[in-house]
Structures are given as C-alpha cells and as structure tokens.
PDB file of N, CA and C in Angstrom:
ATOM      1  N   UNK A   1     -54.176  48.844-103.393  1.00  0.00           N
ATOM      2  CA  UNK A   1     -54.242  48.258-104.714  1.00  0.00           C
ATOM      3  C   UNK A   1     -53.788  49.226-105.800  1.00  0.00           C
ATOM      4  N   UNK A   2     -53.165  50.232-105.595  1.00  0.00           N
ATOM      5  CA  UNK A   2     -53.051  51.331-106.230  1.00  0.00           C
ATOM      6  C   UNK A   2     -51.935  50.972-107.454  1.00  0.00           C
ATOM      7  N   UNK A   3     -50.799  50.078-106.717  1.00  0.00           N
ATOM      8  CA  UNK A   3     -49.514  49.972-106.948  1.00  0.00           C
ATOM      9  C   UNK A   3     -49.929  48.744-107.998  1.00  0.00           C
ATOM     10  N   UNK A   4     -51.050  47.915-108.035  1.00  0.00           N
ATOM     11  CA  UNK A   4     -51.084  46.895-108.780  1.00  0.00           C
ATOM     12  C   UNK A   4     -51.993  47.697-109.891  1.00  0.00           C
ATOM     13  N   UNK A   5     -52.223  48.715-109.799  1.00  0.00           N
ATOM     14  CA  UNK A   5     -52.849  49.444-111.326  1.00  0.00           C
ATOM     15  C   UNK A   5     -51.345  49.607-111.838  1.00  0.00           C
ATOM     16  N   UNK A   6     -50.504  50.413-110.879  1.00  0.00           N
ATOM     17  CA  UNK A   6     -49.685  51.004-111.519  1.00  0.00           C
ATOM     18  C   UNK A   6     -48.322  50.080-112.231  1.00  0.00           C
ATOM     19  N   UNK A   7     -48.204  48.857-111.773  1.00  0.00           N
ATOM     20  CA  UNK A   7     -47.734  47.622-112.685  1.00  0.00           C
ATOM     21  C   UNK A   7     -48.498  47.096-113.535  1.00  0.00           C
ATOM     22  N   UNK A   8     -49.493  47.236-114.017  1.00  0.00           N
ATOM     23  CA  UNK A   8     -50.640  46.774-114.770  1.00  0.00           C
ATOM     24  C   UNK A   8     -50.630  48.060-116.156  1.00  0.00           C
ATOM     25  N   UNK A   9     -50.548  49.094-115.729  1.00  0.00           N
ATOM     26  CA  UNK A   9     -49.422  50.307-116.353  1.00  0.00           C
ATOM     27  C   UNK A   9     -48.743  50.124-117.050  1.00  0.00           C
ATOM     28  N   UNK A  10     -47.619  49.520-116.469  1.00  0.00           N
ATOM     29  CA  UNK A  10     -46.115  49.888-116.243  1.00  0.00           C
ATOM     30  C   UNK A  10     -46.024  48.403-117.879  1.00  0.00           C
ATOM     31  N   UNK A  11     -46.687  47.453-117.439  1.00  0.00           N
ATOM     32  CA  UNK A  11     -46.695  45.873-118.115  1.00  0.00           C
ATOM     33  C   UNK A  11     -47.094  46.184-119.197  1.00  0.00           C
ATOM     34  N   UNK A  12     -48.022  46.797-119.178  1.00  0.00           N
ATOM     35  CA  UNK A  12     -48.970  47.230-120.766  1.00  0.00           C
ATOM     36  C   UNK A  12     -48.294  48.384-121.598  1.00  0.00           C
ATOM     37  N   UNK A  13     -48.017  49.194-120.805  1.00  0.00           N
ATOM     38  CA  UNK A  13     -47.507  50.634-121.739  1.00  0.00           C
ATOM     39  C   UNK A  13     -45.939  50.322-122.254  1.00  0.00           C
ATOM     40  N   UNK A  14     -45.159  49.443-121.532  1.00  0.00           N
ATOM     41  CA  UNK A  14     -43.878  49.138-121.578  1.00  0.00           C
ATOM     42  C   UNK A  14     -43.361  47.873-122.201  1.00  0.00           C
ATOM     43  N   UNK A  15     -43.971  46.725-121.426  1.00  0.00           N
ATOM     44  CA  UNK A  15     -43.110  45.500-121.729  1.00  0.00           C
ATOM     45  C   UNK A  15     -43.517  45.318-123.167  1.00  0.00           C
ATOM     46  N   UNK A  16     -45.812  44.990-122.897  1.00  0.00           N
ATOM     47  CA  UNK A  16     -46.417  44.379-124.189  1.00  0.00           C
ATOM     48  C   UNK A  16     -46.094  45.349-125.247  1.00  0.00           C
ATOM     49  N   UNK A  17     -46.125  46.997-125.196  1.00  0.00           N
ATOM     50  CA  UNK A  17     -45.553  47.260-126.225  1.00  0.00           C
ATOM     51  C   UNK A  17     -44.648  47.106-126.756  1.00  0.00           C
ATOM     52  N   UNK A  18     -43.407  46.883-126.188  1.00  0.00           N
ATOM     53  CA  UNK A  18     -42.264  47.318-126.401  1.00  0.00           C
ATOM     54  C   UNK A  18     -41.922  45.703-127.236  1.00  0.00           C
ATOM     55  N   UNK A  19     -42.768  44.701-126.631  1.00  0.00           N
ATOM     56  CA  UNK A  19     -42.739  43.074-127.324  1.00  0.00           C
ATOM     57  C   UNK A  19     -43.284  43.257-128.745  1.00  0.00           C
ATOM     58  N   UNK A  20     -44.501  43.642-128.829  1.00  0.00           N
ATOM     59  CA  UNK A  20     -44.814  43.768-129.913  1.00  0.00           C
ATOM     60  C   UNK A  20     -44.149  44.559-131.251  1.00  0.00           C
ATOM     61  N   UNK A  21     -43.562  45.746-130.370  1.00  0.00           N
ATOM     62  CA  UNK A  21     -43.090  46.259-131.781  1.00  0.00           C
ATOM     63  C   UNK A  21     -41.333  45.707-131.737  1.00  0.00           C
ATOM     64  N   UNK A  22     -41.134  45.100-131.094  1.00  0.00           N
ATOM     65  CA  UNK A  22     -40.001  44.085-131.439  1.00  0.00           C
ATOM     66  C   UNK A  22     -40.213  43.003-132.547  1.00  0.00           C
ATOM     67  N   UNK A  23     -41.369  42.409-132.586  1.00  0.00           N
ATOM     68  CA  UNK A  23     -41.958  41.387-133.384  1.00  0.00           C
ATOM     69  C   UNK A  23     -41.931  41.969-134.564  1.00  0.00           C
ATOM     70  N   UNK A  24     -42.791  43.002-134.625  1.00  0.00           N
ATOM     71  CA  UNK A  24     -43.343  44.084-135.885  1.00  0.00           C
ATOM     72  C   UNK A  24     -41.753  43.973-136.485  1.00  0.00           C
ATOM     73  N   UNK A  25     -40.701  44.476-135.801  1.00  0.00           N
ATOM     74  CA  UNK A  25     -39.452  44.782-136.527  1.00  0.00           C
ATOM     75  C   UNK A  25     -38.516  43.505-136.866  1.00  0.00           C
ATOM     76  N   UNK A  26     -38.705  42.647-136.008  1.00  0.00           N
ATOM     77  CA  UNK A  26     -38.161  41.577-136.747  1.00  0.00           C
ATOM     78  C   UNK A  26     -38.674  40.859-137.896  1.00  0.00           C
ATOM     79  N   UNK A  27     -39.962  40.865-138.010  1.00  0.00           N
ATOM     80  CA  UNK A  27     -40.634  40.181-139.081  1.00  0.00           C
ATOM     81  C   UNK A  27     -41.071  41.048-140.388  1.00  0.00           C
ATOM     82  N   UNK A  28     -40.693  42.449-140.264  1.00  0.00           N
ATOM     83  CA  UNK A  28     -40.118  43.706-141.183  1.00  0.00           C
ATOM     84  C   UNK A  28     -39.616  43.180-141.918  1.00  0.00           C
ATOM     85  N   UNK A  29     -37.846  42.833-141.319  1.00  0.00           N
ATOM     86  CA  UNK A  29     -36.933  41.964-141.766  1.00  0.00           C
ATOM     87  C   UNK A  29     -36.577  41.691-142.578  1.00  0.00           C
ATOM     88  N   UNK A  30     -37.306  40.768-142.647  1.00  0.00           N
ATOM     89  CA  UNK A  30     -37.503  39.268-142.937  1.00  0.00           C
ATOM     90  C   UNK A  30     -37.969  39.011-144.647  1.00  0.00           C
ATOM     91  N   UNK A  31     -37.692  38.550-145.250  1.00  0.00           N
ATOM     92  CA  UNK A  31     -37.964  37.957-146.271  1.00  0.00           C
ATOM     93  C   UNK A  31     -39.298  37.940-146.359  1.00  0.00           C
ATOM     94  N   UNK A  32     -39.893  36.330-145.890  1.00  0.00           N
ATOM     95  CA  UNK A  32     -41.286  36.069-145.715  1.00  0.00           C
ATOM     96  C   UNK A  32     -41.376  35.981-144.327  1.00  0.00           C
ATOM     97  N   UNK A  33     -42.581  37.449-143.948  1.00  0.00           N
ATOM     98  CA  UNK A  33     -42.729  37.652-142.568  1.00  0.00           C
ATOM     99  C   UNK A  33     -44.174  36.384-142.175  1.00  0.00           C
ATOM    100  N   UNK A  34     -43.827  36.269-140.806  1.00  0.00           N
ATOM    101  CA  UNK A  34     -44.788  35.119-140.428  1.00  0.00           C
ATOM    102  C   UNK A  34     -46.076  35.825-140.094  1.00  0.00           C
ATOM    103  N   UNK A  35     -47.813  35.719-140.654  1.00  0.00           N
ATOM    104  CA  UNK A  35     -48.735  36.302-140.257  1.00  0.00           C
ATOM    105  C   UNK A  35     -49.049  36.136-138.824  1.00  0.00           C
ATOM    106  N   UNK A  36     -48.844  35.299-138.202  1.00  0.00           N
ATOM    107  CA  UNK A  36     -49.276  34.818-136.930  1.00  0.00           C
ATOM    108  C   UNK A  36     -48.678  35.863-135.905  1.00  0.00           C
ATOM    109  N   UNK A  37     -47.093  35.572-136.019  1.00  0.00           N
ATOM    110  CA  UNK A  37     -46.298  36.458-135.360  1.00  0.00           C
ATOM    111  C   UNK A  37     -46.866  38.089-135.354  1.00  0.00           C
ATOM    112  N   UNK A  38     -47.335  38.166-136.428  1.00  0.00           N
ATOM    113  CA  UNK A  38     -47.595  39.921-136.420  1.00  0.00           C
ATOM    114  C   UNK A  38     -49.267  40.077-135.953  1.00  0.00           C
ATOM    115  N   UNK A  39     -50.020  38.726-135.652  1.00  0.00           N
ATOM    116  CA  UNK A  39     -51.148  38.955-135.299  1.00  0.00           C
ATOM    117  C   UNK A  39     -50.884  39.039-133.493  1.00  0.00           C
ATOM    118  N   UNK A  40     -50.197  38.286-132.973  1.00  0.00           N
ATOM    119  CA  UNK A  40     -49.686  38.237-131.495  1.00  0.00           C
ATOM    120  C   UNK A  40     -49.488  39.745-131.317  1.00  0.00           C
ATOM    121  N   UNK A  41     -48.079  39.816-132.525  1.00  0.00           N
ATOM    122  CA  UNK A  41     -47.737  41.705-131.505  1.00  0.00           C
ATOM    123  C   UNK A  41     -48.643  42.632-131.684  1.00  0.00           C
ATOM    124  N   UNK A  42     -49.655  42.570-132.255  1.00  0.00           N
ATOM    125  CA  UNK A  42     -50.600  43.509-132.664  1.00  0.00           C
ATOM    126  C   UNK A  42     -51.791  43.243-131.714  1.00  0.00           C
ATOM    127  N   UNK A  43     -51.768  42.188-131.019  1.00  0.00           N
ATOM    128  CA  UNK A  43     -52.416  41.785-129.374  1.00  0.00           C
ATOM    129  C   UNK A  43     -52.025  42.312-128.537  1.00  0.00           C
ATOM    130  N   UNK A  44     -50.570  42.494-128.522  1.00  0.00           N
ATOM    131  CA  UNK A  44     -49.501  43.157-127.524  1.00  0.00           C
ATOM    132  C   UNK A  44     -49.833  44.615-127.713  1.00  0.00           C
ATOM    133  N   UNK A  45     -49.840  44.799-128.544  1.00  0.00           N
ATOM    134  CA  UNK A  45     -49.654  46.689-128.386  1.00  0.00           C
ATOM    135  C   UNK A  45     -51.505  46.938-128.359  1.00  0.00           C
ATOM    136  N   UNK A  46     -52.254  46.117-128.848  1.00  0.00           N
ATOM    137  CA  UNK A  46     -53.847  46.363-128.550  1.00  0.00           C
ATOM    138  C   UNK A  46     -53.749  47.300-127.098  1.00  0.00           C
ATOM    139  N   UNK A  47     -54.201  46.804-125.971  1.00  0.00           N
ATOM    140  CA  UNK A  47     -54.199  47.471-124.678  1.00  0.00           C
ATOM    141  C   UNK A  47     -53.883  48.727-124.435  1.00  0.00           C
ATOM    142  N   UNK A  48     -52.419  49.013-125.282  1.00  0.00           N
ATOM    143  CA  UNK A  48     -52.028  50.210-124.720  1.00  0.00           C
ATOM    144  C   UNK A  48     -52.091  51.307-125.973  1.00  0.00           C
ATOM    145  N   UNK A  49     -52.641  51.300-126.887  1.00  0.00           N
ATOM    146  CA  UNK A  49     -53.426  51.949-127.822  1.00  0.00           C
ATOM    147  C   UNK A  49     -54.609  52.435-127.533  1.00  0.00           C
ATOM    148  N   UNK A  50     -55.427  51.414-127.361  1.00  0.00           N
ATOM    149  CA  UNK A  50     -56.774  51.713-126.562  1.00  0.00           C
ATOM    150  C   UNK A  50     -56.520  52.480-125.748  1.00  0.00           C
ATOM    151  N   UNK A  51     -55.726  51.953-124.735  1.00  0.00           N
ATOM    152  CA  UNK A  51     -55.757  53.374-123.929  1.00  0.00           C
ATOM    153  C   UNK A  51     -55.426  54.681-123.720  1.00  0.00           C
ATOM    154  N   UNK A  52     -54.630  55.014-125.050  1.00  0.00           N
ATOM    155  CA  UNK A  52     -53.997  55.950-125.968  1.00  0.00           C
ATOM    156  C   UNK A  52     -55.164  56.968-126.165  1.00  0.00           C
ATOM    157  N   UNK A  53     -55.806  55.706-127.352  1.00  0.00           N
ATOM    158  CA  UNK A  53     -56.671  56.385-127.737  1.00  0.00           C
ATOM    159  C   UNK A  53     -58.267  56.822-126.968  1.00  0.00           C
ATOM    160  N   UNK A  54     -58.263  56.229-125.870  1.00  0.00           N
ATOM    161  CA  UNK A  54     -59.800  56.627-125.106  1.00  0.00           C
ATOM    162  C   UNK A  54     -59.188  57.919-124.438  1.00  0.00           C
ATOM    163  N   UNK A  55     -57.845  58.098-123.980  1.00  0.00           N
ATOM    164  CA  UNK A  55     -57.238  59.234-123.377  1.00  0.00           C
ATOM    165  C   UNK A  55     -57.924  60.054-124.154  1.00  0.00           C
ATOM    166  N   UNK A  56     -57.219  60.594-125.277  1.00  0.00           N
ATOM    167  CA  UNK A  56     -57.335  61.178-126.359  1.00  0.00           C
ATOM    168  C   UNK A  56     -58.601  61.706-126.613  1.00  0.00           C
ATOM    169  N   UNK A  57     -59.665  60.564-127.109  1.00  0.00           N
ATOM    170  CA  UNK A  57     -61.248  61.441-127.533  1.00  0.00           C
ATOM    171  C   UNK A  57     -61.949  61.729-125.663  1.00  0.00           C
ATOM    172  N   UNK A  58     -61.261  61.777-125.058  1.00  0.00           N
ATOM    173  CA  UNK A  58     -61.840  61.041-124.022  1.00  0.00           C
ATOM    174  C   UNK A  58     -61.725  63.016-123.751  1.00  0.00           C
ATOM    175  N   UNK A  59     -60.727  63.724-123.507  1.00  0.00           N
ATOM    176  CA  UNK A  59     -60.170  65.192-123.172  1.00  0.00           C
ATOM    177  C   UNK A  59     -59.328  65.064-122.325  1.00  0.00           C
ATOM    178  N   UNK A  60     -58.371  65.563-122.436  1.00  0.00           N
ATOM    179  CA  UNK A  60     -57.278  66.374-121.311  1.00  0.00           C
ATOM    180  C   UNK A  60     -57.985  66.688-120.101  1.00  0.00           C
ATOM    181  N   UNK A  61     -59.002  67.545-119.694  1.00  0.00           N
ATOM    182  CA  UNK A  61     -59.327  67.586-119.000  1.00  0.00           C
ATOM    183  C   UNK A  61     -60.171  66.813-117.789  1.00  0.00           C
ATOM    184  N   UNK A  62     -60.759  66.108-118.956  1.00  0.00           N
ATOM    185  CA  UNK A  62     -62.438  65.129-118.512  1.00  0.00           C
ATOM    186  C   UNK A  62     -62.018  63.911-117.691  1.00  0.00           C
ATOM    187  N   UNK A  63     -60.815  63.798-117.656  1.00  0.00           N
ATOM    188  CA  UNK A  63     -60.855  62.439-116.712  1.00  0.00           C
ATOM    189  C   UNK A  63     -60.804  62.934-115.089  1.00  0.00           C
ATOM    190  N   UNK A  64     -60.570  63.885-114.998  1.00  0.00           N
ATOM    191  CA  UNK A  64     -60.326  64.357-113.407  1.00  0.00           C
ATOM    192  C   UNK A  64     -61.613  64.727-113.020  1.00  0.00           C
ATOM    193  N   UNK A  65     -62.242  65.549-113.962  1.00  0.00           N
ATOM    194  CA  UNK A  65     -63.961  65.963-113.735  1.00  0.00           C
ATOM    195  C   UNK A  65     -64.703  64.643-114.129  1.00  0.00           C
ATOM    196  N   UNK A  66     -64.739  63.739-114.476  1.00  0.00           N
ATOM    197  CA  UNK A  66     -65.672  62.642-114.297  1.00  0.00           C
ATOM    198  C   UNK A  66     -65.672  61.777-113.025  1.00  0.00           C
ATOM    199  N   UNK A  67     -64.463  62.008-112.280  1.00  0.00           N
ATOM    200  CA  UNK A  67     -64.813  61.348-110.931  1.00  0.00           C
ATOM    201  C   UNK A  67     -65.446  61.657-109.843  1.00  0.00           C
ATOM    202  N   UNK A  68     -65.909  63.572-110.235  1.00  0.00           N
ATOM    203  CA  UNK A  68     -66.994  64.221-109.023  1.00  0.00           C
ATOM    204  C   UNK A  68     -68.314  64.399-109.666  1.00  0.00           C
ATOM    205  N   UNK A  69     -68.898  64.307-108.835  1.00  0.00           N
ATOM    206  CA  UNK A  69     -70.180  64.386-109.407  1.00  0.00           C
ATOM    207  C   UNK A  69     -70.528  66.003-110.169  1.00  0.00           C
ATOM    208  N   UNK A  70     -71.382  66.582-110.899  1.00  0.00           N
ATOM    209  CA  UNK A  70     -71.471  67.734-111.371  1.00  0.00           C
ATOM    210  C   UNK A  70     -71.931  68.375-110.158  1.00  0.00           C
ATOM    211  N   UNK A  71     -71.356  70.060-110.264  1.00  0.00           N
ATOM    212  CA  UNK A  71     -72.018  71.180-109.134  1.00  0.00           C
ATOM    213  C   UNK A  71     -73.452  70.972-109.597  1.00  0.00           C
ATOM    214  N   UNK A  72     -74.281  71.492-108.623  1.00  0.00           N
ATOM    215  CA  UNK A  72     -75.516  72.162-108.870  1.00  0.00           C
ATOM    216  C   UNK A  72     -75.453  73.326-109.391  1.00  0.00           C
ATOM    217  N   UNK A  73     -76.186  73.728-110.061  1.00  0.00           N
ATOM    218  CA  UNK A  73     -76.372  75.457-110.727  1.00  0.00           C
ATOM    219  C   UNK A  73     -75.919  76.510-109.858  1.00  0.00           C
ATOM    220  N   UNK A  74     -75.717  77.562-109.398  1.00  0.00           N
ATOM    221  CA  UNK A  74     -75.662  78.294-108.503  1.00  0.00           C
ATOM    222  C   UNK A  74     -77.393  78.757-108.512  1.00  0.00           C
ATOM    223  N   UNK A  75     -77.997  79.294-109.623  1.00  0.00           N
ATOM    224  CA  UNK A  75     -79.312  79.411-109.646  1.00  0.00           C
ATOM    225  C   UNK A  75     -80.292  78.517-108.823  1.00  0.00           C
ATOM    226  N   UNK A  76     -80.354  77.517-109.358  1.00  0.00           N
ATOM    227  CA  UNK A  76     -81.168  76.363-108.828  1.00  0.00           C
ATOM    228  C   UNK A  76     -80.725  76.273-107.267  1.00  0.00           C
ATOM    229  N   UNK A  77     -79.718  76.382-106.533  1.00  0.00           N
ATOM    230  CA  UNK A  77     -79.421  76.229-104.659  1.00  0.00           C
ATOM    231  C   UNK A  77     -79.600  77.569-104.071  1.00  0.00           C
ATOM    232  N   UNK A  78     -79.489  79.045-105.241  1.00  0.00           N
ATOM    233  CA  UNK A  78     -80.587  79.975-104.658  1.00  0.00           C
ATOM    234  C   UNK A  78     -82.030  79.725-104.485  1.00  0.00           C
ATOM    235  N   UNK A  79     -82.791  79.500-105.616  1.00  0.00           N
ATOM    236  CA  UNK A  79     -84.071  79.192-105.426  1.00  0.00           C
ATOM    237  C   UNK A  79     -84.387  78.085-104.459  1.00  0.00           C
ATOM    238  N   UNK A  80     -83.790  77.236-104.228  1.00  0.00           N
ATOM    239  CA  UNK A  80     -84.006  76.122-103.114  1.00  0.00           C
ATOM    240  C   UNK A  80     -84.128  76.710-102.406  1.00  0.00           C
ATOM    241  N   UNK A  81     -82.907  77.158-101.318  1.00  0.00           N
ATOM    242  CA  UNK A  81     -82.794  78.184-100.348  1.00  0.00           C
ATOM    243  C   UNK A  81     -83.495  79.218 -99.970  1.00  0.00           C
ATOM    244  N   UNK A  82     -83.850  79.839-100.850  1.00  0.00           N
ATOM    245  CA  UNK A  82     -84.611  81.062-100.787  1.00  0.00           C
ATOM    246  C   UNK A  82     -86.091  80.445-100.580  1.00  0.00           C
ATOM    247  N   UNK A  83     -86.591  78.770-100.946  1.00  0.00           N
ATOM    248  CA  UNK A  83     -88.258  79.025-100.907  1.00  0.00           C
ATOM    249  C   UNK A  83     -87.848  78.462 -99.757  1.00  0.00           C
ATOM    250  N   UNK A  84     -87.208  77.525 -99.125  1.00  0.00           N
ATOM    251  CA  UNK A  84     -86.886  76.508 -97.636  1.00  0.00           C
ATOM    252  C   UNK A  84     -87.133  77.473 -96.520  1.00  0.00           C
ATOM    253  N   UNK A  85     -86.310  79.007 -96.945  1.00  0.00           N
ATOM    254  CA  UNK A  85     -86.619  79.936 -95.430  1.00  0.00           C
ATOM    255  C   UNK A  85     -87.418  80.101 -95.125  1.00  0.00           C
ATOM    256  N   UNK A  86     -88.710  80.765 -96.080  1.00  0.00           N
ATOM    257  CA  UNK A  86     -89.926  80.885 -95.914  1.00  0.00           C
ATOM    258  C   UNK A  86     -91.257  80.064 -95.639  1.00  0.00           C
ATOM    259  N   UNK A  87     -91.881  80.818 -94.707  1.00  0.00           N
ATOM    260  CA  UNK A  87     -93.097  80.146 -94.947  1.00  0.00           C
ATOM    261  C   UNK A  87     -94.270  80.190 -95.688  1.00  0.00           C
ATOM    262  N   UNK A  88     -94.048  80.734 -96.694  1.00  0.00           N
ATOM    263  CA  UNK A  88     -95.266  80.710 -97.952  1.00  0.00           C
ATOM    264  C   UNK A  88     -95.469  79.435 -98.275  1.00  0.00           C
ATOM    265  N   UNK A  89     -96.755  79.841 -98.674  1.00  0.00           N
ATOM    266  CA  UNK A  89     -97.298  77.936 -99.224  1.00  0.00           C
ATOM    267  C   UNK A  89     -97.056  78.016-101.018  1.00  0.00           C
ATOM    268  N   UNK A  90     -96.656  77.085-101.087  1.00  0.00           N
ATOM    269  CA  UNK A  90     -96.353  76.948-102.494  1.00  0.00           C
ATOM    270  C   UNK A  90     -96.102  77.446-103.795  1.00  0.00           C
TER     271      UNK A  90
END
C-alpha cells in the first residue's frame, strides 16, 4: 500500500495544487473574478499546505523519531539491572 500513499502524494502536492493555483491565476485576470471559483482552488491547495505546514512546526527531525518508541534512560536499565542480579530484599 505504500505506492497508493505515494499517488495520494503525488495527486495532492501536484495535480490539486497545481489546479488550484491555475484557478487563482485565471480569475487574477479577470475583470470580475468569480468567488466560488477561488473558494474551490483554495480547497485544492488546502491538503497540501497542511501538510506543508504540519511538516514545518512539526521539525525536520521529529518525524523519523516519532515512529520508535523513546530509549530508556541509560540510568534507569542500570539500576534495573543492577537490583535484578542480586539477592537483597528490597
């Protein structure tokens, strides 16, 4: 299913934008631009803004580190370790 993200991509970042700001520029134009028309392309380019912008506040980095879970401390899997060997009581 990988390939149907990556047309889902490809549709949003490309076509709907690329529709919308076709609209935007024809109705520039224009004398008296049509409101409707510029509410559609501004539907069109919605999607791939959003996803612009969640990139963005979101970090450069943080999307690759949000899909593993966090390390444990190094501290905290010493102390585990270290009371598990022993047999002291508590």
């Amino acid at each position: 299913m990988k390939w149907l993200s990556i047309l889902w991509q490809l549709v949003r970042d490309v076509m709907l934008t690329g529709y919308g700001m076709w609209v935007i520029w024809s109705q520039v134009q224009r004398p008296d631009p049509n409101g409707a028309l510029l509410a559609v392309a501004l539907v069109c380019i919605a999607p791939a803004a959003r996803s612009a912008v969640t990139t963005v506040l979101s970090g450069a980095g943080s999307s690759s580190e949000s899909s593993h879970p966090p390390a444990e401390p190094p501290s905290a899997s010493l102390h585990a370790s270290s009371s598990e060997g022993t047999d002291e009581p508590g």
